[in-house]
Structure formats: C-alpha cells, structure tokens
Protein backbone atom coordinates (compact mmCIF):
# COMPACT_ATOMS: atom_id res chain seq x y z
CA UNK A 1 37.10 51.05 1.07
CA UNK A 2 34.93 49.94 4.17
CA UNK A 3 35.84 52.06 7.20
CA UNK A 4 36.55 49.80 10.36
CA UNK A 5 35.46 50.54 13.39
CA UNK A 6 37.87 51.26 16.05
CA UNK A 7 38.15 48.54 19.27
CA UNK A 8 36.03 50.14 21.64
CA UNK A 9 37.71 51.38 24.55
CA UNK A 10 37.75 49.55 28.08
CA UNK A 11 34.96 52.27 29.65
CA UNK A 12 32.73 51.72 26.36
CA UNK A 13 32.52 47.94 27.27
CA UNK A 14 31.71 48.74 31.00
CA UNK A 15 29.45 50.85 29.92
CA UNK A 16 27.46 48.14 27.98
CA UNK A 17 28.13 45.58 30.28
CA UNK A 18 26.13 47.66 32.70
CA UNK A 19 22.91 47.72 30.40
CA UNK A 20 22.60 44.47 30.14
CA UNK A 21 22.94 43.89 33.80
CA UNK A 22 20.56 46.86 34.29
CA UNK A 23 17.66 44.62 31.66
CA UNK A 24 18.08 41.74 34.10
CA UNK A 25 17.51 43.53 37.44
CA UNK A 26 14.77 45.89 35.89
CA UNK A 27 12.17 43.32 35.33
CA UNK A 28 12.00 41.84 38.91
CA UNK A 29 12.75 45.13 40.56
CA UNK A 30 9.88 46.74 38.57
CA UNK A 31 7.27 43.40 39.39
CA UNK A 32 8.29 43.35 43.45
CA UNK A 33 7.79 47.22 43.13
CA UNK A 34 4.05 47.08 41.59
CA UNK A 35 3.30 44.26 44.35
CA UNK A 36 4.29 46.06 47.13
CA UNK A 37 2.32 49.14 46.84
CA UNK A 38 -0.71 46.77 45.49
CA UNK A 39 -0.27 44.71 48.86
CA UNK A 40 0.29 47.93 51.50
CA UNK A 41 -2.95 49.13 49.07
CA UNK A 42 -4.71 46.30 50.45
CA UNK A 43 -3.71 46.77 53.89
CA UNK A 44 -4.72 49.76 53.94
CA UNK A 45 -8.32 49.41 52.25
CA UNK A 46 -8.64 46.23 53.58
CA UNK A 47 -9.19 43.93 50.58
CA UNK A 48 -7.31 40.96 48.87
CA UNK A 49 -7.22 41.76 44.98
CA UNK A 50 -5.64 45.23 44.41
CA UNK A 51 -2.57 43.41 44.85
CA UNK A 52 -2.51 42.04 41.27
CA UNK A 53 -3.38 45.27 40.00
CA UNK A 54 -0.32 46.72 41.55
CA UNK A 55 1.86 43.40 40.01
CA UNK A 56 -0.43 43.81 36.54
CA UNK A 57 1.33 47.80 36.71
CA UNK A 58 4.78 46.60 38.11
CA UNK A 59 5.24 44.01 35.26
CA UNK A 60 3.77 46.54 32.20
CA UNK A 61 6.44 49.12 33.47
CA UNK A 62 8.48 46.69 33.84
CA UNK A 63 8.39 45.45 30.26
CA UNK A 64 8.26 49.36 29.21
CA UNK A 65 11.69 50.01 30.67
CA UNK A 66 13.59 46.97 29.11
CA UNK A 67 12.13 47.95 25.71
CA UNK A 68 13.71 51.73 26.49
CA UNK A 69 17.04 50.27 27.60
CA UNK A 70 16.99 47.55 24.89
CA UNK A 71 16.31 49.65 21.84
CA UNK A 72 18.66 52.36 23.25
CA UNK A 73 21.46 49.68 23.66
CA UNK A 74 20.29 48.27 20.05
CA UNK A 75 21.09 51.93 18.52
CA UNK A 76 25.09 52.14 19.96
C-alpha cells in the first residue's frame, strides 16, 4: 500500500513560498551588488572597465546561489 503524504501544514507552505521569492530577488540583488563595488572600484582607481568585472562576479554568484536554493528546494 502506497503511503500518502500528509497536507503540508500552513508554515511548510510559507516556508516554500519564501524560496521561491528568495530565487527571484537573488539574481538582481547579487548583479547590482557585483556592479557597485566594480563601479566605486573604478572611482577609486580611476578607470572605466573594472566595472564589468565586478557585474561578470555579481552575476556568477548570482547564478551560484539560485542553484544552492534551487536544488535545496528540489530535495524537500
């Protein structure tokens, strides 16, 4: 006999409600982050490129972190 699982509980959905909110914020946050610091790099040193090494970082973490919170949210 196939054991059913039980409706998950009102918190449980919150709960996974929230990662999925948390893989649409993380991408963008993670880019605008990487820019930033590229762009105050280039204040700083005075050049016009180290900016899209900054964005080139922000959007690999970026990517890093929604595979994290995707394969964690794949394994509930």
């Amino acid at each position: 006999m196939p054991s059913e699982q039980p409706d998950k509980s009102p918190k449980n959905k919150w709960v996974e409600i929230e990662s999925y909110i948390q893989l649409g914020v993380l991408l963008p946050a993670a880019t605008f982050v990487g820019w930033l610091i590229g762009h105050l790099l280039d204040l700083h040193f005075r050049t016009h490129w180290i900016y899209l090494v900054g964005l080139g970082f922000g959007i690999a973490a970026g990517f890093v972190q929604l595979f994290r919170v995707a394969l964690k949210t794949g394994d509930d």
